[in-house]
C-alpha atoms as a PDB file:
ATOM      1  CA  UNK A   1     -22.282  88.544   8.050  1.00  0.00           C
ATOM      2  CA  UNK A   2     -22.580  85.199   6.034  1.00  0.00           C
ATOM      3  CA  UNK A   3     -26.478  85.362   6.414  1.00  0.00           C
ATOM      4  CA  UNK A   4     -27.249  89.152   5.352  1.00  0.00           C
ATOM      5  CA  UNK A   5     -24.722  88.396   2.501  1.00  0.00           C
ATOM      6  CA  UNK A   6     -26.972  85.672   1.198  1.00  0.00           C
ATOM      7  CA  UNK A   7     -29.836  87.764   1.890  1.00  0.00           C
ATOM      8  CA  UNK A   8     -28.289  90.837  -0.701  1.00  0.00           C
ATOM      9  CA  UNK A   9     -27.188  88.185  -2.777  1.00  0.00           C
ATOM     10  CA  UNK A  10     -31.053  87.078  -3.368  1.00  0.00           C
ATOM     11  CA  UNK A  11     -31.897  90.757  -4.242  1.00  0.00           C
ATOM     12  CA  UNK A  12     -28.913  91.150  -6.973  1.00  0.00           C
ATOM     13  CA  UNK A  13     -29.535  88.015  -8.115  1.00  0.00           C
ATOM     14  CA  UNK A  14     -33.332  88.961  -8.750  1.00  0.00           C
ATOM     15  CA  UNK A  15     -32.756  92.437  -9.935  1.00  0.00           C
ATOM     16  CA  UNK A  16     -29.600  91.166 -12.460  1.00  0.00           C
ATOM     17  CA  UNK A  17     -32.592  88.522 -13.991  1.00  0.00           C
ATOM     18  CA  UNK A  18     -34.883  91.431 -14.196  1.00  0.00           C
ATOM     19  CA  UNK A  19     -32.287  93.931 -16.467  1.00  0.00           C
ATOM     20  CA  UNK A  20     -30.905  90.498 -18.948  1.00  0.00           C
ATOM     21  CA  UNK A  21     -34.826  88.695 -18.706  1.00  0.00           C
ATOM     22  CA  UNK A  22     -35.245  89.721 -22.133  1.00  0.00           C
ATOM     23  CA  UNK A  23     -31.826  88.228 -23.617  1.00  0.00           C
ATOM     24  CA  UNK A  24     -31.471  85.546 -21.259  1.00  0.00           C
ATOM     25  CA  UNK A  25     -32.902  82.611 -23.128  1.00  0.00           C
ATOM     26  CA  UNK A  26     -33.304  79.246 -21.538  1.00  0.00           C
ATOM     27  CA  UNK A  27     -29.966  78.738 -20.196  1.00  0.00           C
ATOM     28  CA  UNK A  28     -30.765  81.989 -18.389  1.00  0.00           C
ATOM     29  CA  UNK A  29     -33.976  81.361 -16.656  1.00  0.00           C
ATOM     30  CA  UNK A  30     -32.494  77.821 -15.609  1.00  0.00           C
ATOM     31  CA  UNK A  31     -29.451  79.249 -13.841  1.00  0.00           C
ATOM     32  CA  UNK A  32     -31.776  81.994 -12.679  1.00  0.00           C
ATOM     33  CA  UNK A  33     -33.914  79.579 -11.187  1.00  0.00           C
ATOM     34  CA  UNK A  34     -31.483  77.461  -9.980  1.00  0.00           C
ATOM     35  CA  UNK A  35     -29.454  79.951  -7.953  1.00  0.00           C
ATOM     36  CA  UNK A  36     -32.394  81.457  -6.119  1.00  0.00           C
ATOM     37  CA  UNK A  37     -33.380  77.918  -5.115  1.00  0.00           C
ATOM     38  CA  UNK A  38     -29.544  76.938  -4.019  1.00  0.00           C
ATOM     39  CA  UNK A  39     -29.176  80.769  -2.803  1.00  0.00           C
ATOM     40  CA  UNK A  40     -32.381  80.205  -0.570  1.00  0.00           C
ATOM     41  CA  UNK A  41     -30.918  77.043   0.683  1.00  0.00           C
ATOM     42  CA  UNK A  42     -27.884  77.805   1.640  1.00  0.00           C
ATOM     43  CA  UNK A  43     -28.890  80.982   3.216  1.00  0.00           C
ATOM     44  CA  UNK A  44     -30.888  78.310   5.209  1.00  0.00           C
ATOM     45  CA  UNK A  45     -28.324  76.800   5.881  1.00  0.00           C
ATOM     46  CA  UNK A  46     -26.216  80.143   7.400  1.00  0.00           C
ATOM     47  CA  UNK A  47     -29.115  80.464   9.482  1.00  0.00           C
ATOM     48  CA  UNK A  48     -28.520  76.814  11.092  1.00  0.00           C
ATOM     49  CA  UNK A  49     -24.364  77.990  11.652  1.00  0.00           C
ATOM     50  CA  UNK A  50     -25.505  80.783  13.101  1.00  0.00           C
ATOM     51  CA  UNK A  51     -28.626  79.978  15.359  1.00  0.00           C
ATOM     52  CA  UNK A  52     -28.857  76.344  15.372  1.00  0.00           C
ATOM     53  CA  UNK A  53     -25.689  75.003  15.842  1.00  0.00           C
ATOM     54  CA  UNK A  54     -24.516  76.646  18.930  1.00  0.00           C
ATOM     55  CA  UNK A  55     -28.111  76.258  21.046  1.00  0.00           C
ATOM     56  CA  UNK A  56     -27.352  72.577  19.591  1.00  0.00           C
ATOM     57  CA  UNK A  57     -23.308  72.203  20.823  1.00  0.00           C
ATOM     58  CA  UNK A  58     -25.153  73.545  24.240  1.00  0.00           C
ATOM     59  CA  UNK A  59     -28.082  71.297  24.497  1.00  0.00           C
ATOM     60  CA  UNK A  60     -26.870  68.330  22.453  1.00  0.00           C
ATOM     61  CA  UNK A  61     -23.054  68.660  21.667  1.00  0.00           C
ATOM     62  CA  UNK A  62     -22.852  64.702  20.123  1.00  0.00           C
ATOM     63  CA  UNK A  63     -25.558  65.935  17.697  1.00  0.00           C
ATOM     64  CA  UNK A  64     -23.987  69.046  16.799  1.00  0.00           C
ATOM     65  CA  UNK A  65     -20.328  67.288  15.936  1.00  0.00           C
ATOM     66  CA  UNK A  66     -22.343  64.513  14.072  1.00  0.00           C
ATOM     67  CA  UNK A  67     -21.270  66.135  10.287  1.00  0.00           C
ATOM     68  CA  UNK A  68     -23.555  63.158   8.664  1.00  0.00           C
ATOM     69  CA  UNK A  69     -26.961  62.209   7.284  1.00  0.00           C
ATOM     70  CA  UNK A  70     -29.386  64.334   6.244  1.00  0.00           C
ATOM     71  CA  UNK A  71     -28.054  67.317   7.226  1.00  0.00           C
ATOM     72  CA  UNK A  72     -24.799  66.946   5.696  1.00  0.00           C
ATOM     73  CA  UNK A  73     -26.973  65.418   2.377  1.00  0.00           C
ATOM     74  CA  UNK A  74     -28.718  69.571   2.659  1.00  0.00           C
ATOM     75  CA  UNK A  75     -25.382  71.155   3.255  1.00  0.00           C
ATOM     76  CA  UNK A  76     -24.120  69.165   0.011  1.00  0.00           C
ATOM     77  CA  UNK A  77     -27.476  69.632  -2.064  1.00  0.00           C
ATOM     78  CA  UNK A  78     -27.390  73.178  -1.319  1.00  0.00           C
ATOM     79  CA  UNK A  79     -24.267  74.145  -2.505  1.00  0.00           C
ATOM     80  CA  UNK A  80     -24.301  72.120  -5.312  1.00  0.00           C
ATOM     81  CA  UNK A  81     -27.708  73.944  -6.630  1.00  0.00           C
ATOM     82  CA  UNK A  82     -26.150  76.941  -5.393  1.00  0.00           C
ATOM     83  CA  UNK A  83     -22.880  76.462  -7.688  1.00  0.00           C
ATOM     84  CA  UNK A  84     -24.904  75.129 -10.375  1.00  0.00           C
ATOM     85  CA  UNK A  85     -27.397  77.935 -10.579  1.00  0.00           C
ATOM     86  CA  UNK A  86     -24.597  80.584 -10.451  1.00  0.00           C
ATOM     87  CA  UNK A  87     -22.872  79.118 -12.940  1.00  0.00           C
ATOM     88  CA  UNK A  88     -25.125  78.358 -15.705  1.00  0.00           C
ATOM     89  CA  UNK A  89     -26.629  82.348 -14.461  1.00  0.00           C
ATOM     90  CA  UNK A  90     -23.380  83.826 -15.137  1.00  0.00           C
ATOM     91  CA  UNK A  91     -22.914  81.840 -18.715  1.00  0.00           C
ATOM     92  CA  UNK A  92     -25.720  83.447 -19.975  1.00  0.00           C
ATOM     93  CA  UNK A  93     -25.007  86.581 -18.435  1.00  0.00           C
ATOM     94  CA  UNK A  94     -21.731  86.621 -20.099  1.00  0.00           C
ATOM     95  CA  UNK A  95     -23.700  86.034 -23.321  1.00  0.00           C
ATOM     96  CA  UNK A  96     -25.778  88.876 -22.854  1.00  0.00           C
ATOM     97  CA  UNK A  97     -22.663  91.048 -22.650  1.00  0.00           C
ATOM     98  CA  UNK A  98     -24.630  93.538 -20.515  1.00  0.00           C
ATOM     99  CA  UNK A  99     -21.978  93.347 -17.806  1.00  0.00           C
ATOM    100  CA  UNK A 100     -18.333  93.433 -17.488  1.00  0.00           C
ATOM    101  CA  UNK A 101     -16.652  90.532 -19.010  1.00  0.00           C
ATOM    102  CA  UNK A 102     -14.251  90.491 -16.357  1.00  0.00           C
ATOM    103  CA  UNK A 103     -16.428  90.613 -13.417  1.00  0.00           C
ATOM    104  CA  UNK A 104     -18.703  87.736 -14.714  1.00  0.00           C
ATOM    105  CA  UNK A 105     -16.182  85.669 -15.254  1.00  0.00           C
ATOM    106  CA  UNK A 106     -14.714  85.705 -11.774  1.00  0.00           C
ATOM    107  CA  UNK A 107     -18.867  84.845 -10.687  1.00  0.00           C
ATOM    108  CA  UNK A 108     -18.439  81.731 -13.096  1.00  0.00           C
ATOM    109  CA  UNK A 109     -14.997  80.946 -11.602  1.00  0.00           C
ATOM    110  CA  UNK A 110     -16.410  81.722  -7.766  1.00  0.00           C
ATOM    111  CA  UNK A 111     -19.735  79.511  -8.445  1.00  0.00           C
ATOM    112  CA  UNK A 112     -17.228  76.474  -9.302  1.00  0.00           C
ATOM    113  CA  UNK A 113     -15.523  77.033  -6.663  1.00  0.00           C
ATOM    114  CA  UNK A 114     -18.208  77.505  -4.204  1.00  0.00           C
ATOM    115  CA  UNK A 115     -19.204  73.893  -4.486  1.00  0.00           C
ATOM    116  CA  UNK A 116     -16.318  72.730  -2.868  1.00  0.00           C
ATOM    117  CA  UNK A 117     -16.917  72.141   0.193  1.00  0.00           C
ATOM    118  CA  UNK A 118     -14.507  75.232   1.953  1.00  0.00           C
ATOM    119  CA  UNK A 119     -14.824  77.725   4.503  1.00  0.00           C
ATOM    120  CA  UNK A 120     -16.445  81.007   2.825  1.00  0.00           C
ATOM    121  CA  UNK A 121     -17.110  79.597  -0.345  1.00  0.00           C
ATOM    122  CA  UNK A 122     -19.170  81.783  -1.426  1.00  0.00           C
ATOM    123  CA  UNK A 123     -17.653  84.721  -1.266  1.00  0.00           C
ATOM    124  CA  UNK A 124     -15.892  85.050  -4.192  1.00  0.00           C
ATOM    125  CA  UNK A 125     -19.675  85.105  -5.512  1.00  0.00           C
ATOM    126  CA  UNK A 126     -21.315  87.353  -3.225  1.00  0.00           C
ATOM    127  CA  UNK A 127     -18.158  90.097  -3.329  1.00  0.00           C
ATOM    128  CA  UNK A 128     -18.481  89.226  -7.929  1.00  0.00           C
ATOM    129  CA  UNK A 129     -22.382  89.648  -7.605  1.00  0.00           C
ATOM    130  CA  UNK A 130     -21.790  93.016  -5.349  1.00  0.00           C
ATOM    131  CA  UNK A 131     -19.522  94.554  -7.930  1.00  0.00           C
ATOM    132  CA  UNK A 132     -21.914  93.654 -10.839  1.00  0.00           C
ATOM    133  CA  UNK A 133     -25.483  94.989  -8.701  1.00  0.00           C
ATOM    134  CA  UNK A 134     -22.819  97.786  -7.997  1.00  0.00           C
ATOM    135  CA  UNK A 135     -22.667  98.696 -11.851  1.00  0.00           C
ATOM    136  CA  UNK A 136     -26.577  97.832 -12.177  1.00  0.00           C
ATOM    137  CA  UNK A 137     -27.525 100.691  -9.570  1.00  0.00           C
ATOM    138  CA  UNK A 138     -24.893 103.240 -10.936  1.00  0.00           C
ATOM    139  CA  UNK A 139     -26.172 102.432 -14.593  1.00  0.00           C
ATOM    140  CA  UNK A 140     -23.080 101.313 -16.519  1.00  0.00           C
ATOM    141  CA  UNK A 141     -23.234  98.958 -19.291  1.00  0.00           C
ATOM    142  CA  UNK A 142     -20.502  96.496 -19.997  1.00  0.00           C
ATOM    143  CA  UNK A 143     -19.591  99.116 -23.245  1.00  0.00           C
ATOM    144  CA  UNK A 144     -18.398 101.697 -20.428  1.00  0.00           C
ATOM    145  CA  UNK A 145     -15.977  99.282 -18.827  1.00  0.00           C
ATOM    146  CA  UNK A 146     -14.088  97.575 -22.172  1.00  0.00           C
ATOM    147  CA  UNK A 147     -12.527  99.430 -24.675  1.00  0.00           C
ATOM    148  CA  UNK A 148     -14.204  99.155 -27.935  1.00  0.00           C
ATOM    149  CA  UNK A 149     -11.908  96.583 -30.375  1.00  0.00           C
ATOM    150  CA  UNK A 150     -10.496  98.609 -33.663  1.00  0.00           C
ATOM    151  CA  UNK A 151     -10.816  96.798 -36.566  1.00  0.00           C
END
């Protein structure tokens, strides 16, 4: 589940760049770029949990409980670009106001969080990201979901 969640998180990342590329600025393309690369790394890395590990706690279980090196260096470098990217993505998304406040600011919140080092840690981004591709495909703006402010 991890895995194809990574792999729909790509797509809505790609297709929320493509509807904000023209507002986005250079904050924007920098978190854009860094989230696809720590996306695409750490979907690499829920493809080793989920096919390399257990051939490797079969074949080579003192490998497999070794959590050091350079695999634990990827696990940490991915998540950090990963965090990174979705952060400084869903700063200048919020700036763009083209989305729901509310729903970018839990992506922010979920990106921090995702680089600590937890079980699931991104999923607060993948279930924020859903919700905002959601509104993407159904064609709200951030104007249908907050009440216009009286003056």
């Amino acid at each position: 589940a991890q895995l194809l969640a990574m792999a729909l998180l790509l797509i809505g990342l790609v297709a929320m760049f493509v509807r904000q590329a023209d507002a986005f600025g250079a904050l924007g393309l920098a978190g854009f770029v860094f989230a696809l690369l720590g996306t695409t790394l750490a979907a690499g890395a829920a493809w080793s949990q989920v096919f390399v590990v257990p051939r490797l706690s079969d074949v080579a279980p003192s490998v497999a409980d070794q959590g050091a090196g350079s695999v634990l260096a990827g696990f940490v470098l991915s998540f950090l670009l990963f965090g990174v990217g979705w952060t400084l993505f869903g700063v200048a998304t919020l700036r763009t106001r083209l989305f729901p406040r509310w729903a970018v600011i839990v992506l922010i919140v979920g990106a921090l969080i995702s680089i600590v080092p937890l079980p699931s840690r991104a999923l607060i981004v993948e279930m924020a990201a859903g919700y905002l591709g959601f509104t993407l495909l159904m064609g709200r703006s951030a104007s249908d979901h907050q009440p216009s402010r009286v003056s």
